[in-house]
N, C-alpha and C. Protein backbone atom coordinates (compact mmCIF):
# COMPACT_ATOMS: atom_id res chain seq x y z
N UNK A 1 27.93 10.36 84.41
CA UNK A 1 27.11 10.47 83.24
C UNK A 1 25.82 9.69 83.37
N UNK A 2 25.72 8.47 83.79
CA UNK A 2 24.68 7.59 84.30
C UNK A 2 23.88 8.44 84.92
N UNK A 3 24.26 9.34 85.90
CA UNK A 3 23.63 10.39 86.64
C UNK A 3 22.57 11.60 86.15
N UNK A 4 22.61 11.75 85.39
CA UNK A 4 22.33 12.79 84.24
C UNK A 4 21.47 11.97 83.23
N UNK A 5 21.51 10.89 82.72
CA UNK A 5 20.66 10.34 81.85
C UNK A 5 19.22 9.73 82.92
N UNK A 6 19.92 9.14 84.04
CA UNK A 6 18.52 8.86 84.51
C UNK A 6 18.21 9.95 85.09
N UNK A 7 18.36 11.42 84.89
CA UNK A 7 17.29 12.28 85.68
C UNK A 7 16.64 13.07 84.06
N UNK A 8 16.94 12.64 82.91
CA UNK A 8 16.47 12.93 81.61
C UNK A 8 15.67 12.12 81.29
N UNK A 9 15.55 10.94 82.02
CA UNK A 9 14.36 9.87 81.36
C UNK A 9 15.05 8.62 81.16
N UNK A 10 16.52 8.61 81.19
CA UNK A 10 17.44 7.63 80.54
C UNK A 10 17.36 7.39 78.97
N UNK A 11 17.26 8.61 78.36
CA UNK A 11 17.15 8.62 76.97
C UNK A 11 18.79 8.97 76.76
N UNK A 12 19.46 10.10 77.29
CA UNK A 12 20.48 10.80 76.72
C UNK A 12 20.55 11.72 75.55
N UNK A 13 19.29 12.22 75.47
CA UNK A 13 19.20 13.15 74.41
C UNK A 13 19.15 14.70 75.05
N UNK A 14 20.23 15.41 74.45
CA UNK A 14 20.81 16.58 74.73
C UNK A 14 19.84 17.75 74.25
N UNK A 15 19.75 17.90 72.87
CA UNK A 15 19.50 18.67 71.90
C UNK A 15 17.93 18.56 71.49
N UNK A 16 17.25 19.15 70.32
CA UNK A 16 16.49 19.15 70.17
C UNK A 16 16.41 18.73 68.52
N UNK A 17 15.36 18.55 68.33
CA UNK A 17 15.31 17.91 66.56
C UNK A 17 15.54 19.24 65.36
N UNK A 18 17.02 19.37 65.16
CA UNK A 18 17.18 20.34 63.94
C UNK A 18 16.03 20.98 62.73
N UNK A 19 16.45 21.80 62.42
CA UNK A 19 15.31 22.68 61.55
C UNK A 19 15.14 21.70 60.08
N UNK A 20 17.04 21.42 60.01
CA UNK A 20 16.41 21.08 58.33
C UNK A 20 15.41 19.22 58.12
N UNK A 21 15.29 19.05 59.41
CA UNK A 21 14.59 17.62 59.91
C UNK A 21 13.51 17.74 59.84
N UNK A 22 12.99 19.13 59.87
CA UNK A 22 11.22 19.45 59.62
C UNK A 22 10.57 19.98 58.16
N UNK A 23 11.96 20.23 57.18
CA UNK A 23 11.88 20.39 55.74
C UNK A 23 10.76 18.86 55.44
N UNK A 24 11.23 18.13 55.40
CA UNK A 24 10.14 17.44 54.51
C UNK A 24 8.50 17.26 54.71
N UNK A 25 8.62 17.65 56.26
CA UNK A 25 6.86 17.12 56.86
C UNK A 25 6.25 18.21 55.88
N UNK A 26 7.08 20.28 56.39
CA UNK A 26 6.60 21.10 56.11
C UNK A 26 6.49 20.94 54.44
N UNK A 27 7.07 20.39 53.54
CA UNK A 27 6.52 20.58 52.18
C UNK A 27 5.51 19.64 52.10
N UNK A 28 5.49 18.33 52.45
CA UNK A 28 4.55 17.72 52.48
C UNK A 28 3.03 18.29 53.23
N UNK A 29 2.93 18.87 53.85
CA UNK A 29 1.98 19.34 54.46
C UNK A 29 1.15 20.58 53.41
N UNK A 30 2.58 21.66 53.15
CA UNK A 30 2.17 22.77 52.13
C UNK A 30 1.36 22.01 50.82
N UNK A 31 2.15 21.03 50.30
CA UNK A 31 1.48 20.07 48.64
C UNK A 31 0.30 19.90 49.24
N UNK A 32 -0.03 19.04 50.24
CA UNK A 32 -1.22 18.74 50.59
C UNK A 32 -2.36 19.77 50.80
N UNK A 33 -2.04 20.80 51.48
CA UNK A 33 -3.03 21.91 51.32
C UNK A 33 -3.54 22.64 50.40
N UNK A 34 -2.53 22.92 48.96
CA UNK A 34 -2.34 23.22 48.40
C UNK A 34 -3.47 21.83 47.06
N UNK A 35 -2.99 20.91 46.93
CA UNK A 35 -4.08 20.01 46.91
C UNK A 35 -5.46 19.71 47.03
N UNK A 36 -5.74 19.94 47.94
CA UNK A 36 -6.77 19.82 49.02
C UNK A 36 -7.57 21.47 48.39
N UNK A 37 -6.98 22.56 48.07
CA UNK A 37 -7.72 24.36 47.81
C UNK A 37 -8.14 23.75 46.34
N UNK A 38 -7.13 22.77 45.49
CA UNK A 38 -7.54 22.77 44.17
C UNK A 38 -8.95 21.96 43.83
N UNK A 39 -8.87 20.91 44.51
CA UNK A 39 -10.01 19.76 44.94
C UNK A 39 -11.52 20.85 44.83
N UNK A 40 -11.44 21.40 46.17
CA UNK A 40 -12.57 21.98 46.64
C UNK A 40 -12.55 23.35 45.84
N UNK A 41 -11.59 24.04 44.85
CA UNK A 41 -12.18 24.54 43.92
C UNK A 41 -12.75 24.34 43.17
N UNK A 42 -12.31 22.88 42.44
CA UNK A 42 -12.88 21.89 41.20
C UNK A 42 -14.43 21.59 41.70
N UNK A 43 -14.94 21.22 43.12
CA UNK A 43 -16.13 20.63 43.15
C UNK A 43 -17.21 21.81 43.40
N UNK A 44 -16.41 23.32 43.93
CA UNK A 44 -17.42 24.39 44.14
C UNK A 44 -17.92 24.57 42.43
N UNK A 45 -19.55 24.53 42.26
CA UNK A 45 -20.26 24.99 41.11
C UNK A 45 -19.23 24.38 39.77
N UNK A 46 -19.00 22.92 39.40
CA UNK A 46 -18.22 23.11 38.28
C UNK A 46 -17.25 22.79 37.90
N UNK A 47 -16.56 23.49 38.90
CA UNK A 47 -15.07 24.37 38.75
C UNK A 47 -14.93 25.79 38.31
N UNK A 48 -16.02 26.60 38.75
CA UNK A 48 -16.25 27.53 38.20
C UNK A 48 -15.33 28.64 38.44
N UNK A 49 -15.01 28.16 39.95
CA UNK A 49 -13.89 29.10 40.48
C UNK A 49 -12.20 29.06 40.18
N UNK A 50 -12.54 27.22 39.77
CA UNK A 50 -10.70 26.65 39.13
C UNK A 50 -10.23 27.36 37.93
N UNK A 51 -11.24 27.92 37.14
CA UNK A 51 -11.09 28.09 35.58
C UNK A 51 -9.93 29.22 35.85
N UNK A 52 -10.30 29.95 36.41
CA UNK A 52 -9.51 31.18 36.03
C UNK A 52 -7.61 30.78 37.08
N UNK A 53 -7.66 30.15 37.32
CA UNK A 53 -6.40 29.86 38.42
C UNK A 53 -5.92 28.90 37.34
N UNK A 54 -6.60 27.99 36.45
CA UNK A 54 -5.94 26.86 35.65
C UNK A 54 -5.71 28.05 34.52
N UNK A 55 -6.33 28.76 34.08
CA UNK A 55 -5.51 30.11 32.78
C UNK A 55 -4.45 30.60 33.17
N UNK A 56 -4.39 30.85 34.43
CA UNK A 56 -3.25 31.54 34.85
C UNK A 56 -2.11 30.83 34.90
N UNK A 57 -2.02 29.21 35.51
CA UNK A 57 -1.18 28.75 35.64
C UNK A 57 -0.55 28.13 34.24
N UNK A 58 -1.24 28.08 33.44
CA UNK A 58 -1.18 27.54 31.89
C UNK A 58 -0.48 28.68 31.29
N UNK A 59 -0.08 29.67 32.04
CA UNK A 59 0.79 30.84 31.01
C UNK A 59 2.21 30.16 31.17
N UNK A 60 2.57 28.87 32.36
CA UNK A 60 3.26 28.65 32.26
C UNK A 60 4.30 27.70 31.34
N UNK A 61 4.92 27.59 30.87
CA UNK A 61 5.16 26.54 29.81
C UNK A 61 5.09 25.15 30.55
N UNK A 62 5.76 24.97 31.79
CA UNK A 62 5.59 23.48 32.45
C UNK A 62 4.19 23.06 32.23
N UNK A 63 3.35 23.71 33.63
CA UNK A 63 2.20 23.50 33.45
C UNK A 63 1.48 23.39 32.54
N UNK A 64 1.88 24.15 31.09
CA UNK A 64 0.69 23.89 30.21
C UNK A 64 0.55 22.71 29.68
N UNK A 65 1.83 22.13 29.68
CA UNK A 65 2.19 21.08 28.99
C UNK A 65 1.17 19.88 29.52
N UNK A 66 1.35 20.32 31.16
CA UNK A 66 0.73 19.16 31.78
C UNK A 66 -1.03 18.54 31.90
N UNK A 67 -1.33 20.48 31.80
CA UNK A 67 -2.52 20.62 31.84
C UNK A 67 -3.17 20.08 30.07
N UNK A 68 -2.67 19.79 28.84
CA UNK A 68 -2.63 19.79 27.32
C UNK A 68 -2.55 17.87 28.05
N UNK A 69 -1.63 17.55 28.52
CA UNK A 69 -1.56 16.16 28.73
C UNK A 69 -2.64 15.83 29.33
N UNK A 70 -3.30 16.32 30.45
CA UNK A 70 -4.67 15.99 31.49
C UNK A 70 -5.89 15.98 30.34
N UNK A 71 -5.78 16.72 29.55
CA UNK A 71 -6.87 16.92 29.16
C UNK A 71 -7.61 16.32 27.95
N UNK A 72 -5.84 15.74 27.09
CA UNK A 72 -5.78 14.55 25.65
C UNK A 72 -5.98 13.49 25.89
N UNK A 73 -5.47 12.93 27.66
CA UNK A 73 -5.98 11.88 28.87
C UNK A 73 -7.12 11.84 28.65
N UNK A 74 -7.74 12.80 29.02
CA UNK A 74 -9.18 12.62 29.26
C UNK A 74 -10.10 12.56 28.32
N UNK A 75 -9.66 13.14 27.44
CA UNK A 75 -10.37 13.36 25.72
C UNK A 75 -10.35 11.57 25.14
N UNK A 76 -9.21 11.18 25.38
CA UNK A 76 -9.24 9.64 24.96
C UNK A 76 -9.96 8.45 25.56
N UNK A 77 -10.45 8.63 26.88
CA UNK A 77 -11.09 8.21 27.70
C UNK A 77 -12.37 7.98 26.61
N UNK A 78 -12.73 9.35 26.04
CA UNK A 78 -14.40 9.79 26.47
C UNK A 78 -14.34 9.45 25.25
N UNK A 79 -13.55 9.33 23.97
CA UNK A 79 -13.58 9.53 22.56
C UNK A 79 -12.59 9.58 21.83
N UNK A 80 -12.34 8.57 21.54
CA UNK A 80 -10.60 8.25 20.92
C UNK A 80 -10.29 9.11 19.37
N UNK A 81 -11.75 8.88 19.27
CA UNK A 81 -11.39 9.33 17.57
C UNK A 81 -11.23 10.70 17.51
N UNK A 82 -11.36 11.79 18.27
CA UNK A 82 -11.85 12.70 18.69
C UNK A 82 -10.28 13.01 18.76
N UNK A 83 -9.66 12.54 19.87
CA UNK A 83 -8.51 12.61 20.52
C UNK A 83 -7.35 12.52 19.49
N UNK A 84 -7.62 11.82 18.59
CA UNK A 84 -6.59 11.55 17.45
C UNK A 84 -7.08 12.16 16.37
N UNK A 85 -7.72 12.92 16.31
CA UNK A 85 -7.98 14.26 14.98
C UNK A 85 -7.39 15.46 15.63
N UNK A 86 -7.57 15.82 17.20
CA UNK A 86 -7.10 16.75 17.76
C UNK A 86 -5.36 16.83 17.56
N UNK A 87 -5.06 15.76 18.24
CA UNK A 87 -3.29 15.20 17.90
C UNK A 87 -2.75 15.47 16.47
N UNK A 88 -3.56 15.29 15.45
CA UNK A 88 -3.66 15.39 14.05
C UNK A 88 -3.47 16.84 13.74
N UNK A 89 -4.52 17.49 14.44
CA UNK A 89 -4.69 19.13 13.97
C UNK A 89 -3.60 19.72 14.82
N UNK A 90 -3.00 19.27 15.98
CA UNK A 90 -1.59 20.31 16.58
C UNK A 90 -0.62 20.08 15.77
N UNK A 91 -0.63 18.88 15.05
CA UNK A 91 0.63 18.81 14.47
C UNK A 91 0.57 19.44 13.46
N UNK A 92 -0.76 19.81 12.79
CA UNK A 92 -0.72 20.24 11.58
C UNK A 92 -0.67 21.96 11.33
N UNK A 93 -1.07 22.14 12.63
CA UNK A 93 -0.48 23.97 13.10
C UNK A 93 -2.07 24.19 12.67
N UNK A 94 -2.32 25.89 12.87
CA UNK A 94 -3.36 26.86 12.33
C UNK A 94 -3.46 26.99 10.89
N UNK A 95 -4.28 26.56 10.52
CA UNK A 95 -4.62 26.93 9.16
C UNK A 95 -4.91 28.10 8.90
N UNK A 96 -3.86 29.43 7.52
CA UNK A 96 -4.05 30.43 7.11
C UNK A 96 -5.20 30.44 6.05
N UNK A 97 -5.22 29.33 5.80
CA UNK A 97 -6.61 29.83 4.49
C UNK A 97 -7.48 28.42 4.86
N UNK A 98 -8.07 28.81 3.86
CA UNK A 98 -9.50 27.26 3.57
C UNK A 98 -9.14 26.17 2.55
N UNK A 99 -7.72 26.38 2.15
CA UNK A 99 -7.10 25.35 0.77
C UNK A 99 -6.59 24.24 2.41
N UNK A 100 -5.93 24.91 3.12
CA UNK A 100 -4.44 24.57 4.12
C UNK A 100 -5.68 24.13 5.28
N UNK A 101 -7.05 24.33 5.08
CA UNK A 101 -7.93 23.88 6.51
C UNK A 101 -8.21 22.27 5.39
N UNK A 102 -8.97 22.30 4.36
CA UNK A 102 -9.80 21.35 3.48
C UNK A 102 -8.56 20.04 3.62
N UNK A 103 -6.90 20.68 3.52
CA UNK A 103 -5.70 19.44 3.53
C UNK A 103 -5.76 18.95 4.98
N UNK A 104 -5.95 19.93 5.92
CA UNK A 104 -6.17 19.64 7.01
C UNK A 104 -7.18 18.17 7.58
N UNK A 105 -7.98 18.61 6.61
CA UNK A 105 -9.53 17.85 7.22
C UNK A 105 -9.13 16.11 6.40
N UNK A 106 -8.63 16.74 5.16
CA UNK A 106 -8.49 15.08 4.78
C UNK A 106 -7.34 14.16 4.74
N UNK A 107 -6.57 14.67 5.98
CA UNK A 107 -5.68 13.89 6.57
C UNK A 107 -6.19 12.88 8.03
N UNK A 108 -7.42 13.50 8.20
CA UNK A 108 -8.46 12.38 8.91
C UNK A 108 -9.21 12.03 8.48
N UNK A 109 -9.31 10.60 9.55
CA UNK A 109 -10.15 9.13 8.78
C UNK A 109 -11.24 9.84 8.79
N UNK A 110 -12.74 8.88 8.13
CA UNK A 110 -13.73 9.13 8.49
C UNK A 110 -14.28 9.29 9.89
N UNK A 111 -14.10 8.57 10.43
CA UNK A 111 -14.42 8.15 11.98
C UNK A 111 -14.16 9.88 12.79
N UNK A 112 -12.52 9.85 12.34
CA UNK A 112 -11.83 11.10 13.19
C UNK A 112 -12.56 12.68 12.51
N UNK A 113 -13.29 12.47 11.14
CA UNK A 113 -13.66 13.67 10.40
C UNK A 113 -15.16 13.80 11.20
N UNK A 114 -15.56 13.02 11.67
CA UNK A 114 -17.32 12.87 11.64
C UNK A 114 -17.31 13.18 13.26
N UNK A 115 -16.00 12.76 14.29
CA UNK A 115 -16.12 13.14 14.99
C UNK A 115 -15.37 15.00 15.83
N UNK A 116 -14.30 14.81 14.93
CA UNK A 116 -14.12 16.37 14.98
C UNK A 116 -15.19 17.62 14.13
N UNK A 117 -15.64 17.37 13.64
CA UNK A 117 -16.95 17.79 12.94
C UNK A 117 -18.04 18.17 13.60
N UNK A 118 -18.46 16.78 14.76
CA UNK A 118 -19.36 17.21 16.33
C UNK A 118 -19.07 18.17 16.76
N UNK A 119 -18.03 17.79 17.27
CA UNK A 119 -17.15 18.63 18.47
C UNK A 119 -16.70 20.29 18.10
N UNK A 120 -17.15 20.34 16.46
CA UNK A 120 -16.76 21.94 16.24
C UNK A 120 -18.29 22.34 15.97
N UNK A 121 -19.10 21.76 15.75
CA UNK A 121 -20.99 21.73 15.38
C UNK A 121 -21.21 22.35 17.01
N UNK A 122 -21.18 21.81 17.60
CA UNK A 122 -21.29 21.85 19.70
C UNK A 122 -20.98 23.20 19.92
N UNK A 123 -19.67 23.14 18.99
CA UNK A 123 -18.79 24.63 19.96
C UNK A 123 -19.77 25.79 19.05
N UNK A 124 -19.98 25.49 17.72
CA UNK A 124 -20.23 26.66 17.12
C UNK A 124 -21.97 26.94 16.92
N UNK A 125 -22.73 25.90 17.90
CA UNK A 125 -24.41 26.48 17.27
C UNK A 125 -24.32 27.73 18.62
N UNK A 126 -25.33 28.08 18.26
CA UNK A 126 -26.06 29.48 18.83
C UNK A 126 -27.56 28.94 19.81
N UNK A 127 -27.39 29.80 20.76
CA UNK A 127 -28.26 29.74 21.50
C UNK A 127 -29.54 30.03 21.18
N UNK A 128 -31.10 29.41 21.87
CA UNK A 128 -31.64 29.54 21.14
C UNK A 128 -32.47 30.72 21.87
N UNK A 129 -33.01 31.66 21.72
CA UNK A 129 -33.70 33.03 21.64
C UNK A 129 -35.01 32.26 22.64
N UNK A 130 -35.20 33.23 23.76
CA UNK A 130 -36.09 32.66 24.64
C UNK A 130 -37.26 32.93 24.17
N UNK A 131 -37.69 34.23 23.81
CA UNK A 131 -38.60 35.10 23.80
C UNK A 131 -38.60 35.54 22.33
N UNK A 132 -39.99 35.94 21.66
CA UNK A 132 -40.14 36.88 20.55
C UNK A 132 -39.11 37.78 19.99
N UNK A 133 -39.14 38.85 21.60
CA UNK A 133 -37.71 40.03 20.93
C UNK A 133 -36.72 39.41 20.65
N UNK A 134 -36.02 38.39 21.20
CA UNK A 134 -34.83 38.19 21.06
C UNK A 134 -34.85 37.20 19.61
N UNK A 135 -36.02 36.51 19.66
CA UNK A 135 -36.11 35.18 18.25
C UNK A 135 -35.60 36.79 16.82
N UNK A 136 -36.68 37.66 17.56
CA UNK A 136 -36.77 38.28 15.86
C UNK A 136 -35.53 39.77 16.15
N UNK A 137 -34.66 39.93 17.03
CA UNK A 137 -33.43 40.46 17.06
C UNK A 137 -32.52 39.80 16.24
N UNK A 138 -32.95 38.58 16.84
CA UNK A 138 -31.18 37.99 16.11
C UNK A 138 -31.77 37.24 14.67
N UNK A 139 -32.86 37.07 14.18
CA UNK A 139 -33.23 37.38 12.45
C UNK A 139 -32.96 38.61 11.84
N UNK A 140 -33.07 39.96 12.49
CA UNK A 140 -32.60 40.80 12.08
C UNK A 140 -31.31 41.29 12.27
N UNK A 141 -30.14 40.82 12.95
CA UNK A 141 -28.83 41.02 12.98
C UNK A 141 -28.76 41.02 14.19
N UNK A 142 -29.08 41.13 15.11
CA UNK A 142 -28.92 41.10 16.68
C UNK A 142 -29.07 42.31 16.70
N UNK A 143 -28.83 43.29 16.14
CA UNK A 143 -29.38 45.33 16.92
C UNK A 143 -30.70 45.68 16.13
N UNK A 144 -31.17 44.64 16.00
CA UNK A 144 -32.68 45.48 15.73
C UNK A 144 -32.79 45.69 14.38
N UNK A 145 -31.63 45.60 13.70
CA UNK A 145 -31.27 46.39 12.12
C UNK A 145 -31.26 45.01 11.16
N UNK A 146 -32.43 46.02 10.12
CA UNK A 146 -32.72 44.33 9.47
C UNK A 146 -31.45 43.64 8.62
N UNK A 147 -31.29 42.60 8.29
CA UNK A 147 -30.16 42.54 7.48
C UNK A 147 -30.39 42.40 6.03
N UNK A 148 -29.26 42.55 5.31
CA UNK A 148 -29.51 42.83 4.22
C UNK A 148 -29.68 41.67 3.34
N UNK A 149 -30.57 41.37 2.52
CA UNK A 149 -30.77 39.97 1.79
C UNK A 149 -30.26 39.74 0.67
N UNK A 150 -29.95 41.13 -0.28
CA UNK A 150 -29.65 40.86 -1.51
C UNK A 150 -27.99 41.22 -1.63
N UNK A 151 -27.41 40.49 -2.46
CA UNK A 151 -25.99 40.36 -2.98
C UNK A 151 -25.51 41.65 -3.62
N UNK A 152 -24.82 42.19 -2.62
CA UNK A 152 -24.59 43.94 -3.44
C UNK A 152 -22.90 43.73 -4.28
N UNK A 153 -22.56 43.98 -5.10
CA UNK A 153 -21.58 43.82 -6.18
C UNK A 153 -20.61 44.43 -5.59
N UNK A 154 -19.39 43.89 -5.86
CA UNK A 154 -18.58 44.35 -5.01
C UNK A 154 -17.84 45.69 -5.79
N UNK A 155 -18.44 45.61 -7.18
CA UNK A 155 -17.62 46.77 -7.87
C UNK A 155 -18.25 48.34 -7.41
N UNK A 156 -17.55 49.13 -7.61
CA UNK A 156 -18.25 50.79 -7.06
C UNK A 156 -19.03 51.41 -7.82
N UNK A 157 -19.91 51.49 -7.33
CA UNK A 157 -20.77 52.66 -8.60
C UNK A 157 -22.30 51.27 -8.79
N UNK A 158 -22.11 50.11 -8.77
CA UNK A 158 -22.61 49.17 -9.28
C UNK A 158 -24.25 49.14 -8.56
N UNK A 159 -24.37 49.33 -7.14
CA UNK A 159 -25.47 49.26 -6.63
C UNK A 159 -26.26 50.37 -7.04
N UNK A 160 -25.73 51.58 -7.70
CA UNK A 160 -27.45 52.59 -7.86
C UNK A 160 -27.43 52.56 -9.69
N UNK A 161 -26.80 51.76 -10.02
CA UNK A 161 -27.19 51.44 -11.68
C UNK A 161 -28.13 50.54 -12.22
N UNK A 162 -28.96 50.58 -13.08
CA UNK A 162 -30.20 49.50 -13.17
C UNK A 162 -30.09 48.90 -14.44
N UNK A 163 -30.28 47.99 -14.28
CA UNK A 163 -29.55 47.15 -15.46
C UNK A 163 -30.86 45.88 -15.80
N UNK A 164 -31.29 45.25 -17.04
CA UNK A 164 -31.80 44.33 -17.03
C UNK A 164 -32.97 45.16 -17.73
N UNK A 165 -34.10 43.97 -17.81
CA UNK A 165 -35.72 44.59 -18.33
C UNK A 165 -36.29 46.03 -17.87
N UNK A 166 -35.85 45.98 -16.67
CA UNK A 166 -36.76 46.77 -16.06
C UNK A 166 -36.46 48.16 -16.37
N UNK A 167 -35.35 48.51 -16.30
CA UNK A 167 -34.27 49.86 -16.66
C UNK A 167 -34.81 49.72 -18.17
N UNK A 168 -35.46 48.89 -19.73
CA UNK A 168 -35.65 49.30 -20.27
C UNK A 168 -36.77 49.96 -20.86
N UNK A 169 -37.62 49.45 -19.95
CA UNK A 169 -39.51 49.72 -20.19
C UNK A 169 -39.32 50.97 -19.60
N UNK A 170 -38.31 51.69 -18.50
CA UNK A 170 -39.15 52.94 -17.76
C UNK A 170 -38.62 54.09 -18.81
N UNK A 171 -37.56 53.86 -20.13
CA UNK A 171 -37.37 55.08 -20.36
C UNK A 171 -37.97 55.32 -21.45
């Protein structure tokens, strides 16, 4: 046997290193690459290219959870008060009317009202019109079509009836 090990090196190793011995490098290697695609999606333009791969993966219930955690993380970082009106409004579900939004709103402090208030001001102004056509498109409704200024009654029949002074001098 001595014979045989020193013409192997004097190791005595027969065999070769089993498959399930390369399970851990190979997942470690896969996470890492896998890692490494998300990275350099995040820094191409943005993340312009991550957005749609983070929707997708957010259909998942794990992930969303995690991705809702990354992001209340990060919200608290930047703006606490912010972060704790948000926390405030999941718990408080979707509001069906404007009675169930107004209970909504004054279950936050000032601080948390003035700053969820920004943060829906941000999301909801409008862009501003580069040019003439577009300034005086979107004064007129955005298709060109002027809009209408006066308060038409909601009852039927009501808009071609004339009512007041004027209906009495013409007859």
């Amino acid at each position: 046997m001595s014979a045989t090990r020193a013409t192997r090196g004097g190791r005595g190793y027969d065999r070769a290193v089993p498959f399930w011995a390369w399970i851990p490098l190979l997942l470690i290697l896969v996470l890492s690459i896998l890692l490494g695609t998300l990275v350099l999606l995040g820094r191409i333009k943005n993340g312009k290219y991550l957005r749609p791969v983070v929707t997708f993966l957010s259909k998942v219930p794990l992930f969303k959870r995690w991705f809702q955690k990354a992001s209340i993380a990060a919200l608290e970082r930047q703006n606490p008060d912010l972060a704790a009106a948000m926390k405030k409004m999941s718990q408080f579900g979707e509001p069906k009317n404007p009675e169930q939004a107004q209970r909504m709103l004054n279950l936050l402090t000032p601080s948390e009202r003035r700053a969820y208030m920004a943060a829906v001001g941000q999301e909801a102004e409008t862009p501003e019109a580069s040019n003439r056509q577009l300034r005086r498109r979107m004064e007129h409704g955005g298709a060109g079509m002027p809009v209408r200024t006066k308060q038409v009654s909601a009852r039927p029949g009501a808009a071609g009836r004339k009512t007041g002074k004027s209906a009495k001098k013409k007859r």
